[in-house]
N, C-alpha and C. Protein backbone atom coordinates (compact mmCIF):
# COMPACT_ATOMS: atom_id res chain seq x y z
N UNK A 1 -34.11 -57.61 21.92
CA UNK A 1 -33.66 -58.41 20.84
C UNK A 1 -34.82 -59.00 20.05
N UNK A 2 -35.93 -58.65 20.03
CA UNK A 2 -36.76 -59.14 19.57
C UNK A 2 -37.07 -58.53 18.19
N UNK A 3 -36.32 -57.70 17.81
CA UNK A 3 -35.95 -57.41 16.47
C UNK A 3 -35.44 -58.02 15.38
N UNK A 4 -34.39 -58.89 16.30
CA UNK A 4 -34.07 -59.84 15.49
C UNK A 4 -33.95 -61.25 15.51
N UNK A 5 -35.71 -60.90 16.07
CA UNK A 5 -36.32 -62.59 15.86
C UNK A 5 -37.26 -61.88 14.54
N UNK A 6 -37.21 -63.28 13.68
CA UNK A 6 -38.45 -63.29 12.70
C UNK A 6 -38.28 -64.52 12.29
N UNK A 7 -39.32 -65.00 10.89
CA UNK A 7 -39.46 -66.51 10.72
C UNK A 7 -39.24 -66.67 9.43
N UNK A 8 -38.63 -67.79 8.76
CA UNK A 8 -38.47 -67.85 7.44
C UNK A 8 -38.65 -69.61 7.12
N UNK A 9 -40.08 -69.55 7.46
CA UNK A 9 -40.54 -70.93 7.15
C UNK A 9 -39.97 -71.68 8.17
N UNK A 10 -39.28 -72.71 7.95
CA UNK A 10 -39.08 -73.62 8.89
C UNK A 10 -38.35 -73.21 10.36
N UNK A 11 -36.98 -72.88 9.50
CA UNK A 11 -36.29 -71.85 10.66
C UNK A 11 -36.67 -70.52 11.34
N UNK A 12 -36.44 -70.25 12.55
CA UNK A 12 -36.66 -69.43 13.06
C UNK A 12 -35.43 -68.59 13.43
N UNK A 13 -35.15 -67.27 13.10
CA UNK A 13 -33.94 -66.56 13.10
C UNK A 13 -34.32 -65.88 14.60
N UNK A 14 -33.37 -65.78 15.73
CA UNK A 14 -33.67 -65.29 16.61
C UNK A 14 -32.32 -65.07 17.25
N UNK A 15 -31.51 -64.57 18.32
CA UNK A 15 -30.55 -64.04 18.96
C UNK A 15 -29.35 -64.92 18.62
N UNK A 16 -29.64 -66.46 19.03
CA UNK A 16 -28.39 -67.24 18.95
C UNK A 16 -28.12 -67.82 17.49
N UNK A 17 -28.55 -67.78 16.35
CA UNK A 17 -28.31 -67.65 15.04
C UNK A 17 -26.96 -66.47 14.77
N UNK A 18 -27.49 -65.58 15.39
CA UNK A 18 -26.24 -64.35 15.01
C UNK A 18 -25.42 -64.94 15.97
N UNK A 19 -25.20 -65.15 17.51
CA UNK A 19 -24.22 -65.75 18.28
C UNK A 19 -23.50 -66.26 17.62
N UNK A 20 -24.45 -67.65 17.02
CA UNK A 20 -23.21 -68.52 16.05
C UNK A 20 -22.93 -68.28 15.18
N UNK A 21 -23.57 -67.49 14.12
CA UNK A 21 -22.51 -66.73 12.93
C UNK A 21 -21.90 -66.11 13.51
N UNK A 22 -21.68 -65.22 14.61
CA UNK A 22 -20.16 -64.52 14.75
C UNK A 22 -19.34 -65.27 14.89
N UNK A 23 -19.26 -66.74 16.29
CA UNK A 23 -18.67 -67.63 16.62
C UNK A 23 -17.84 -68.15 15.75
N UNK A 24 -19.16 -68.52 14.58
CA UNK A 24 -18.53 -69.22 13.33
C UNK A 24 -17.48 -68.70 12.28
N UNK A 25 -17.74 -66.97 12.19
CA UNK A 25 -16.95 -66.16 11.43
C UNK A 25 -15.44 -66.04 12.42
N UNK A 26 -15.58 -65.82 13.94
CA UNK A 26 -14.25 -65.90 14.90
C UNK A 26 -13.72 -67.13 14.58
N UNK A 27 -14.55 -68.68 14.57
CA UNK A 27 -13.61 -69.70 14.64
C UNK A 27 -12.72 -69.66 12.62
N UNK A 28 -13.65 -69.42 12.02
CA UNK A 28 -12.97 -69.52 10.58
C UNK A 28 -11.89 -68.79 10.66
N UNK A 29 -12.21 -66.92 11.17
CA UNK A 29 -10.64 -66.60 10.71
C UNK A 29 -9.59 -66.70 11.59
N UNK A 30 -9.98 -67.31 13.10
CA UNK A 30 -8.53 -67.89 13.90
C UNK A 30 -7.99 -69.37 12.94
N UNK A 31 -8.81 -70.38 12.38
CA UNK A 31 -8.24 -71.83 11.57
C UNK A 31 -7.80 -70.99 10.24
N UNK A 32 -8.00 -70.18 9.47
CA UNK A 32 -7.60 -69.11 8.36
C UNK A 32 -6.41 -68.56 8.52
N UNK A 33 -5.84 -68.37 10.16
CA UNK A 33 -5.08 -67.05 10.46
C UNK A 33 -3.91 -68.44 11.08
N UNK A 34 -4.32 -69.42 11.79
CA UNK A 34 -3.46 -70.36 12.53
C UNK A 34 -3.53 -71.98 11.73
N UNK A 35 -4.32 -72.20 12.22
CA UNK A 35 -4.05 -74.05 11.19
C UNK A 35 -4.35 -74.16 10.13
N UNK A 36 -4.93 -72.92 8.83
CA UNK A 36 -5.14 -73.30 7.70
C UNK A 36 -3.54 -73.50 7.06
N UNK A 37 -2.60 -72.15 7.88
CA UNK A 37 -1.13 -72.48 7.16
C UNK A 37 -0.41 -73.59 7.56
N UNK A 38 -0.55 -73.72 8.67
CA UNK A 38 0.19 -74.72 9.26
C UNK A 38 -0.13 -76.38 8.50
N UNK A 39 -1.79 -76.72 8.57
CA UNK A 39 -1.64 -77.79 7.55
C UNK A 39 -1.29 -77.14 5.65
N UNK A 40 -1.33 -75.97 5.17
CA UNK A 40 -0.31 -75.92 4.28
C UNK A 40 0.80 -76.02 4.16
N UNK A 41 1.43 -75.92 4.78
CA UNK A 41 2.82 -75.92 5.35
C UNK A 41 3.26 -77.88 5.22
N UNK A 42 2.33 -78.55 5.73
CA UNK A 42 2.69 -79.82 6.45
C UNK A 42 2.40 -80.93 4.87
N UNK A 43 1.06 -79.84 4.33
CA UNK A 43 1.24 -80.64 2.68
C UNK A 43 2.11 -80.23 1.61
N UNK A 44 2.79 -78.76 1.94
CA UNK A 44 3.70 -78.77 0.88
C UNK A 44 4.89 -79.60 1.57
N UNK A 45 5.47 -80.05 2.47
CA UNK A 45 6.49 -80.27 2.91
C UNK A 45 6.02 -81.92 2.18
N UNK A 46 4.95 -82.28 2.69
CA UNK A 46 4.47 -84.11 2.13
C UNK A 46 4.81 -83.64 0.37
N UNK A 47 4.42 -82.87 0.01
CA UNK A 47 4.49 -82.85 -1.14
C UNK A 47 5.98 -82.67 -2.02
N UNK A 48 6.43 -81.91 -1.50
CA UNK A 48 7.86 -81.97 -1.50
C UNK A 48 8.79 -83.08 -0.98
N UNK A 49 8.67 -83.75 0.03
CA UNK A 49 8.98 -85.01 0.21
C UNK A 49 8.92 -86.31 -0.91
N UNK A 50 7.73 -86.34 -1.56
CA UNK A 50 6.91 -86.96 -2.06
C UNK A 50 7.88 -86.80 -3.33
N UNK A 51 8.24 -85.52 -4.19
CA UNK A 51 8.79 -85.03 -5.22
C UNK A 51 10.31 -85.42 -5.22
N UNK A 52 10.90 -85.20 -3.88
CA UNK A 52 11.79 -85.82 -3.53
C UNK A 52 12.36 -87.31 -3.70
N UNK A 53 11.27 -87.69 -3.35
CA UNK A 53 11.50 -89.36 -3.54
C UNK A 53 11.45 -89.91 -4.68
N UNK A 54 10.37 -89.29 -5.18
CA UNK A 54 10.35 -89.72 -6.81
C UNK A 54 11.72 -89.33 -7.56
N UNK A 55 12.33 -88.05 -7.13
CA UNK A 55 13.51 -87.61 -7.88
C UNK A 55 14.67 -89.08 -7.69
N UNK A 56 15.18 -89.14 -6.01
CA UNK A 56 16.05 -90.17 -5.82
C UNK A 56 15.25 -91.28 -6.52
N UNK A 57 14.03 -91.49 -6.75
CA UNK A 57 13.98 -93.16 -7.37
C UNK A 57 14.44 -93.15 -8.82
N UNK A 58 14.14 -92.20 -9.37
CA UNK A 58 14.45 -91.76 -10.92
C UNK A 58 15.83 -91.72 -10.98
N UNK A 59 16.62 -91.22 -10.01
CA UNK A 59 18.07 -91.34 -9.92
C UNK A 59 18.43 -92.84 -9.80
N UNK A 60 17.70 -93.79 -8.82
CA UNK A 60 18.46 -94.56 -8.49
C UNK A 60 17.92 -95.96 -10.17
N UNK A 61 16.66 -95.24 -10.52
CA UNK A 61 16.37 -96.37 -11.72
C UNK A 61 17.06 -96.16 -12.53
N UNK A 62 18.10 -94.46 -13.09
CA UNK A 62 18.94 -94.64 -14.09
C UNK A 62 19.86 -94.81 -13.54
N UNK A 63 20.61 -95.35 -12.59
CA UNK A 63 22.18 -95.94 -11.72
C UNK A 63 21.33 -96.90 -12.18
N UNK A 64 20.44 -97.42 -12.03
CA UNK A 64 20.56 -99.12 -12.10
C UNK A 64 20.38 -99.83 -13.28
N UNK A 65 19.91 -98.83 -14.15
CA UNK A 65 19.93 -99.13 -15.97
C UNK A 65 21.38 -98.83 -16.40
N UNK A 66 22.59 -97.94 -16.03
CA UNK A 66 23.70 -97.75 -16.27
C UNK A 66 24.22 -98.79 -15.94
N UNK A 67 23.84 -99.80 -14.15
CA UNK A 67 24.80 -100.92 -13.86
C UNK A 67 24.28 -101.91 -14.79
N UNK A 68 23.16 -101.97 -15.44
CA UNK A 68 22.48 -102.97 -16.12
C UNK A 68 23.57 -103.01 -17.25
N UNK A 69 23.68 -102.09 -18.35
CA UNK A 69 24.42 -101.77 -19.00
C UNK A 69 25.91 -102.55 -19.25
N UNK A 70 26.42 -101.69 -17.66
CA UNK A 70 28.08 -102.30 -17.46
C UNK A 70 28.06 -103.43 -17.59
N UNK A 71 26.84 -104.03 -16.29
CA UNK A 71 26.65 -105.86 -16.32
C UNK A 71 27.00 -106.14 -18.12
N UNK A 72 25.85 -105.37 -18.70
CA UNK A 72 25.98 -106.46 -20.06
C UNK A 72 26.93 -106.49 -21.02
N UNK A 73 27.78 -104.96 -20.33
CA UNK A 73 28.79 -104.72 -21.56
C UNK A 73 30.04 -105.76 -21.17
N UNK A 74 30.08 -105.97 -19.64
CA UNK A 74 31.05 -107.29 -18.88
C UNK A 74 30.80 -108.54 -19.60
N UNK A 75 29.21 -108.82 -19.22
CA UNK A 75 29.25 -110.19 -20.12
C UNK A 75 29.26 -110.53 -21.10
N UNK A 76 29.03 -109.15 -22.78
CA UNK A 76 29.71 -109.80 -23.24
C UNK A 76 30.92 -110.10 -23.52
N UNK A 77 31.58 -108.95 -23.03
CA UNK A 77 33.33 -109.25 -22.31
C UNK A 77 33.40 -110.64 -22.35
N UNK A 78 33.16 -110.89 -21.85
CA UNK A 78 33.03 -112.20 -20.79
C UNK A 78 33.01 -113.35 -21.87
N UNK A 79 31.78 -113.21 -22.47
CA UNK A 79 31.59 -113.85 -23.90
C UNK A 79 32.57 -113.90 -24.95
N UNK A 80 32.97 -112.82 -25.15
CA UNK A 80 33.49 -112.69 -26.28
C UNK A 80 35.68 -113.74 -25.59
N UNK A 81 35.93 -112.92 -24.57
CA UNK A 81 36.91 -113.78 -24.03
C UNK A 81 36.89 -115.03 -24.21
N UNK A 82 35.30 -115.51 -23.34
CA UNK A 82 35.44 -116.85 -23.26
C UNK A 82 35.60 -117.66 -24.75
N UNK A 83 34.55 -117.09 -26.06
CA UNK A 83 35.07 -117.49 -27.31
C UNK A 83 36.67 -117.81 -28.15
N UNK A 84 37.20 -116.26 -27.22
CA UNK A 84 38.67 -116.89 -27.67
C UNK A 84 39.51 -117.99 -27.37
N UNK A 85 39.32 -118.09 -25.71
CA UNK A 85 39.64 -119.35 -25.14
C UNK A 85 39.40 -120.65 -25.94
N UNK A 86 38.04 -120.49 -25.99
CA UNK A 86 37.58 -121.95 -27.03
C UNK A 86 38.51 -122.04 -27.78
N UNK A 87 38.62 -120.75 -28.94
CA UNK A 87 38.81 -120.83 -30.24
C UNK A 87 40.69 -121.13 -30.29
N UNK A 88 40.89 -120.36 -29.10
CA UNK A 88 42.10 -121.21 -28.76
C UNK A 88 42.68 -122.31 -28.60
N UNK A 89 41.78 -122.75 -27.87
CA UNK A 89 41.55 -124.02 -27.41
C UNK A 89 41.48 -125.31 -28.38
N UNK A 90 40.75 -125.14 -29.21
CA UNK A 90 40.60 -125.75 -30.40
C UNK A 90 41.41 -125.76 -31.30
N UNK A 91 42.20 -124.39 -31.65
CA UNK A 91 43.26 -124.47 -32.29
C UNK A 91 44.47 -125.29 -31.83
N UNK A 92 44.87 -124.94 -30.82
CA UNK A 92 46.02 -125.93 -30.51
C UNK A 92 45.36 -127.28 -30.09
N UNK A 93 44.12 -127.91 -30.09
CA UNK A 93 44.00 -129.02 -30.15
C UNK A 93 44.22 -129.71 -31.57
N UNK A 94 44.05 -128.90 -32.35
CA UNK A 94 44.09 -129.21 -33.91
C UNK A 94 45.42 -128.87 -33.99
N UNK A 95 46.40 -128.35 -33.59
CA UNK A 95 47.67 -128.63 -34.06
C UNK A 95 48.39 -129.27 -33.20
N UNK A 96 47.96 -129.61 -32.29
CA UNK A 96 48.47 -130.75 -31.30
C UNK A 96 47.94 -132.00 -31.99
N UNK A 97 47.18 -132.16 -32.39
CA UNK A 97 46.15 -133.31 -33.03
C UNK A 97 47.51 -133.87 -34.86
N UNK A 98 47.41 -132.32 -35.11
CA UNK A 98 48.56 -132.95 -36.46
C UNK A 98 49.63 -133.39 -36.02
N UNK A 99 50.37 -132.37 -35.08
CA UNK A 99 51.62 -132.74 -34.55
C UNK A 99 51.87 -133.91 -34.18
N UNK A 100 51.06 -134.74 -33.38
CA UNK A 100 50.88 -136.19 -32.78
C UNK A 100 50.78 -137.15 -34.38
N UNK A 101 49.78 -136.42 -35.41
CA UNK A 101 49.94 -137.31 -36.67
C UNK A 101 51.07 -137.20 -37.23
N UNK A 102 51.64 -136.41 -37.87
CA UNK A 102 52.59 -136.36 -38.09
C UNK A 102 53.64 -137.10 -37.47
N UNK A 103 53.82 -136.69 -36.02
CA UNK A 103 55.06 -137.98 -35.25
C UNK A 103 54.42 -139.17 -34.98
N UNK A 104 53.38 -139.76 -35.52
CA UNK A 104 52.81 -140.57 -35.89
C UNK A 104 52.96 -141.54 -37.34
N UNK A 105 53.08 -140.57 -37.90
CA UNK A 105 53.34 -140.76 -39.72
C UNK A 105 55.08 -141.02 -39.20
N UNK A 106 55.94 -140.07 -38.77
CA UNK A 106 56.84 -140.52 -38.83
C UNK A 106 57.77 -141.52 -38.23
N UNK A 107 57.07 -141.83 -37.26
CA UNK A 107 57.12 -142.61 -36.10
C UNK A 107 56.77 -144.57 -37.68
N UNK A 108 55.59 -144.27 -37.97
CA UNK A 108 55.54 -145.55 -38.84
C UNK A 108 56.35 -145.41 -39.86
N UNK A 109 57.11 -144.39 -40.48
CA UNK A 109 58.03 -144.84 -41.98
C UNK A 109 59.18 -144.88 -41.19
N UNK A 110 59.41 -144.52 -39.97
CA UNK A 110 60.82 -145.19 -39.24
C UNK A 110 60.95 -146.66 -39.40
N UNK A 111 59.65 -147.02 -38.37
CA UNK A 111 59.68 -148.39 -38.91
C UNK A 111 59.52 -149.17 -39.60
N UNK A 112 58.86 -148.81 -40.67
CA UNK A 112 58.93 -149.62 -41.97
C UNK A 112 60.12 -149.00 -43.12
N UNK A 113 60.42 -148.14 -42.43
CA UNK A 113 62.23 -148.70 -42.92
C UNK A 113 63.51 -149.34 -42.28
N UNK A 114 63.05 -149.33 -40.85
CA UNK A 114 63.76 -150.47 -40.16
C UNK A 114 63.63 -151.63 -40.78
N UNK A 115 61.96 -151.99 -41.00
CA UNK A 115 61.65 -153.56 -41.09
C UNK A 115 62.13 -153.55 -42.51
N UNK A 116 61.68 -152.71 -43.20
CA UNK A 116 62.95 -152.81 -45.18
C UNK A 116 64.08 -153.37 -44.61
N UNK A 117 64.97 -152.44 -44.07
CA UNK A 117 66.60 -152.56 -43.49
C UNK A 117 66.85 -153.85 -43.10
N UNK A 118 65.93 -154.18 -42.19
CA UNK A 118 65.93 -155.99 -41.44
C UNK A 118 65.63 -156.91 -42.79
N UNK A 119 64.76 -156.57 -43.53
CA UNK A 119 64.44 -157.52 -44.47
C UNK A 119 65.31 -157.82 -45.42
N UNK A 120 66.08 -156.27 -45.90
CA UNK A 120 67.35 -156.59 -47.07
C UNK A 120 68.65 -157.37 -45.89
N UNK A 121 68.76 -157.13 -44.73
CA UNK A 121 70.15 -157.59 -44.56
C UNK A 121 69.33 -159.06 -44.02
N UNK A 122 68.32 -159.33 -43.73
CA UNK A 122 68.03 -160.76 -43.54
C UNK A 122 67.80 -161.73 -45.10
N UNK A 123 67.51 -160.96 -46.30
CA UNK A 123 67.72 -161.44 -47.36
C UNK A 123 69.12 -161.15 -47.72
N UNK A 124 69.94 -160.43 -47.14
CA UNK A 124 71.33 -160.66 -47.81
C UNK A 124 71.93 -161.65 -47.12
N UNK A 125 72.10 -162.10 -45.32
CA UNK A 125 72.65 -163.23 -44.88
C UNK A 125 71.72 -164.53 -45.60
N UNK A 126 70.36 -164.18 -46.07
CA UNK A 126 69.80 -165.99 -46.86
C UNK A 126 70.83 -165.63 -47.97
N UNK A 127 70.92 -164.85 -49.27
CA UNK A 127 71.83 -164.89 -50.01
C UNK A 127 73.27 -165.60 -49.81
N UNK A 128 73.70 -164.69 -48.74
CA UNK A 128 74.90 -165.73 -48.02
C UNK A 128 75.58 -166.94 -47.91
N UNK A 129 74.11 -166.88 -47.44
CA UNK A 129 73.87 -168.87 -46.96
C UNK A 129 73.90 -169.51 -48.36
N UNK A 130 72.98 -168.88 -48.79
CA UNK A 130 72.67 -169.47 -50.09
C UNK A 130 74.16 -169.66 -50.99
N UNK A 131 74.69 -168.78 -51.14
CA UNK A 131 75.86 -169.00 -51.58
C UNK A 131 77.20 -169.76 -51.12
N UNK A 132 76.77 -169.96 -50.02
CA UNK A 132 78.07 -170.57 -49.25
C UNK A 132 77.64 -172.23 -49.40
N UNK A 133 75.87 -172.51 -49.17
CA UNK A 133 75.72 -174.00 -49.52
C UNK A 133 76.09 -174.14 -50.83
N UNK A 134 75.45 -173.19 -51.75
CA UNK A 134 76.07 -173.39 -53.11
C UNK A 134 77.46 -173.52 -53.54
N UNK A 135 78.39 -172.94 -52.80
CA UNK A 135 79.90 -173.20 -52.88
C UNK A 135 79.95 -174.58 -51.77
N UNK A 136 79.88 -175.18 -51.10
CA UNK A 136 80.10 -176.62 -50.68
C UNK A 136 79.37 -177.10 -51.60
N UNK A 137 78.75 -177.28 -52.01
CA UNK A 137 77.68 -178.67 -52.86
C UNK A 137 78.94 -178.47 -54.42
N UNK A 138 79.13 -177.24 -54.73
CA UNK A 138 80.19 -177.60 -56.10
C UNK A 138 81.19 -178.29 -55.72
N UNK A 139 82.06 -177.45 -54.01
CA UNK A 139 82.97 -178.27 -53.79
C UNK A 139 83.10 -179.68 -54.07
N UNK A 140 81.70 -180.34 -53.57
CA UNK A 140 81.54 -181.69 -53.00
C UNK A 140 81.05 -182.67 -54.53
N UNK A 141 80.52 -181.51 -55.39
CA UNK A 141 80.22 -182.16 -56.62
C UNK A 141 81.80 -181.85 -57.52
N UNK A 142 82.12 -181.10 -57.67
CA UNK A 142 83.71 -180.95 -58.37
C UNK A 142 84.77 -182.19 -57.75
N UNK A 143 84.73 -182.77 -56.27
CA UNK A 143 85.39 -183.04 -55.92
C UNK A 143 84.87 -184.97 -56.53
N UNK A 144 84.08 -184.65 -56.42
CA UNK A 144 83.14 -186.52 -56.86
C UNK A 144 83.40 -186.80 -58.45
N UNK A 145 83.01 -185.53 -59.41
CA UNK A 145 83.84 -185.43 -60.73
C UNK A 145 84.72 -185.66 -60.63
N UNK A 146 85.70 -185.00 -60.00
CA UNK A 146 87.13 -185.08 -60.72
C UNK A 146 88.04 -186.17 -59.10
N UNK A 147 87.39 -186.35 -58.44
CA UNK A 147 87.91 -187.48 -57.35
C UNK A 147 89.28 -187.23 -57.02
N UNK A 148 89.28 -185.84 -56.94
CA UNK A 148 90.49 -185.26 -55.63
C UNK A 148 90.54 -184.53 -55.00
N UNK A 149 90.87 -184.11 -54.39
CA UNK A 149 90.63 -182.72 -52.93
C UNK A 149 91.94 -181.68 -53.93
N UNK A 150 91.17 -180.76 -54.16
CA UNK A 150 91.63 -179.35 -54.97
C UNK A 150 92.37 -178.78 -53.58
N UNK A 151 93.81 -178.00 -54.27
CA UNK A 151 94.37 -177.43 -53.16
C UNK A 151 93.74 -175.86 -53.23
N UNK A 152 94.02 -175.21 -51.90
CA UNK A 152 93.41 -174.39 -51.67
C UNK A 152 92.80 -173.52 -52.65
N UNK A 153 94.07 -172.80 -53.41
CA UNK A 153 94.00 -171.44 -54.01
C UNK A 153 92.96 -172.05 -55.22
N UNK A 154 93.34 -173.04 -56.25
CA UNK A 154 91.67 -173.91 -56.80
C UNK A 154 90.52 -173.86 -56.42
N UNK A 155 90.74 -174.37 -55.02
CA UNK A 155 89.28 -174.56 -54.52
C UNK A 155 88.81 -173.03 -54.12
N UNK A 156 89.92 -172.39 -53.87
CA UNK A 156 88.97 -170.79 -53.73
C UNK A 156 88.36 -170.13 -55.14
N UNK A 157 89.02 -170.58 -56.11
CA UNK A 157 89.43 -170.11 -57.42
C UNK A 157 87.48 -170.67 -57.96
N UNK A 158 87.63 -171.61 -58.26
CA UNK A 158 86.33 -172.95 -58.23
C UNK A 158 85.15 -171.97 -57.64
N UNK A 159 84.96 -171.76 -56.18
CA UNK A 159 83.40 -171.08 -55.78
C UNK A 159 83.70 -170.13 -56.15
N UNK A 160 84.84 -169.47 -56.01
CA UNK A 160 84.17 -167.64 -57.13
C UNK A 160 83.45 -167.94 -57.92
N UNK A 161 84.36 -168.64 -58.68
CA UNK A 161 83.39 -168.83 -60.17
C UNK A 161 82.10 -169.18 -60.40
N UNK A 162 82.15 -170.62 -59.37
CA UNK A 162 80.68 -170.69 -59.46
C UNK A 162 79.56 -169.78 -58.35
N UNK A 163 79.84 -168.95 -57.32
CA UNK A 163 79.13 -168.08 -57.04
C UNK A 163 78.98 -166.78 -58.10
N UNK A 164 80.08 -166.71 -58.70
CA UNK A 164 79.73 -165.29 -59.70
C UNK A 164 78.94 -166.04 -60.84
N UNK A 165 78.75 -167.45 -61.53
CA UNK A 165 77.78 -167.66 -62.35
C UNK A 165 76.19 -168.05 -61.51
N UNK A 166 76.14 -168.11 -60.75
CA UNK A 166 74.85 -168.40 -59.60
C UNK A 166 74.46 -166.93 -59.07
N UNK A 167 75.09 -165.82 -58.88
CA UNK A 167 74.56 -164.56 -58.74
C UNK A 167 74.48 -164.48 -59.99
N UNK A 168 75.49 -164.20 -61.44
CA UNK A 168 74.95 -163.90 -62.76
C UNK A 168 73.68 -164.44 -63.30
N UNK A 169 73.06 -165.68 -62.60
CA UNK A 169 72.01 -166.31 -63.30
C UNK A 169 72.65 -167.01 -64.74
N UNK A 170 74.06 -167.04 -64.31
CA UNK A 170 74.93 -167.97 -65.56
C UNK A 170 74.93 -169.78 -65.17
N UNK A 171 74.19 -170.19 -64.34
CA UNK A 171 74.65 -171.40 -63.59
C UNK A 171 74.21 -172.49 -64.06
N UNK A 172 73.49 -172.36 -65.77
CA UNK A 172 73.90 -173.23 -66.82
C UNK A 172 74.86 -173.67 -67.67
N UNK A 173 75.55 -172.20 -67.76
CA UNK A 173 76.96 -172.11 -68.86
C UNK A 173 77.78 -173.28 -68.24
N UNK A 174 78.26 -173.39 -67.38
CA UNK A 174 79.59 -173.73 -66.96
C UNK A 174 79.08 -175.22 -67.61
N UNK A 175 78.00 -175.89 -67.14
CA UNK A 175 77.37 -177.47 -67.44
C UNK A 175 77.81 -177.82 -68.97
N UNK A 176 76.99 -176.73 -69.62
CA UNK A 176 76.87 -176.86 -71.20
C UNK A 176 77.84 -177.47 -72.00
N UNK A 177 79.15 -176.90 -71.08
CA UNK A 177 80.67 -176.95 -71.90
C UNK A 177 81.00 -178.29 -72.00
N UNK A 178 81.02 -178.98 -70.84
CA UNK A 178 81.38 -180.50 -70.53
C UNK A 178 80.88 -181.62 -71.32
């Protein structure tokens, strides 16, 4: 073997140089022939995994922009309902609000036509009165004039008259004559 020793500067090429290049050429094409596929194998599968996942996340980010969606198309559902409610709400407070004025309004010209009603028949019994003192005081003055007690149908005869010139606003005439 001393053939294939020789020198090339630093290194020295001699028997076990070729040993280990064969060694080295046997171990490459058994890792070439056995574990170069096998870790191919183990990165396309990572890699495919990998592709995988990204697919389901891409799936699950547009499911969750679609529920985003629903969410917002609900609330403004939601919104827009709840506006009617208000607007409901408001409305019949505003016609509950007149309704109450109104039986309010009518509720006060009831009674201030009661209190009219009370006032004319409480000014018609003063009238009354008024007329009935006014028929004794003629009695009592007719009777002092003329100094006798008038029989009935006279003396009824007598306050007509002078109540119909005391309502006429005639209750000078009768004086004048005398």
């Amino acid at each position: 073997m001393l053939f294939l020793a020789g020198e090339a500067g630093v290194i020295t090429i001699n028997g076990t140089v070729i040993v280990e290049l064969i060694t080295f050429l046997i171990m490459l094409a058994i890792l070439a022939r056995y574990v170069y596929p096998e870790i191919v194998k183990l990165a396309e599968a990572r890699q495919q995994a990998v592709a995988q996942q990204l697919k389901e996340a891409e799936q699950a980010r547009a499911e969750a922009e679609q529920r985003l969606k629903e969410a917002q198309a609900k609330l403004e559902d939601a919104r827009k309902t709840a506006q009617s409610v208000i607007d409901a709400a408001t409305k019949s407070g505003e016609q509950l609000r007149q309704e109450l004025k109104q039986k309010a309004d009518e509720e006060s010209k009831r009674t201030v036509d009661a209190a009219k009603k009370e006032i004319e028949a409480e000014r018609e019994r003063a009238v009354q009165s008024v007329r009935s003192e006014v028929a004794n005081l003629v009695v009592a003055a007719t009777e002092k004039v003329i100094g006798e007690t008038l029989d009935d149908a006279k003396h009824k005869q007598l306050i007509d008259r002078a109540i119909a010139e005391v309502a006429g606003g005639n209750g000078s005439s009768g004086q004048g004559g005398s």
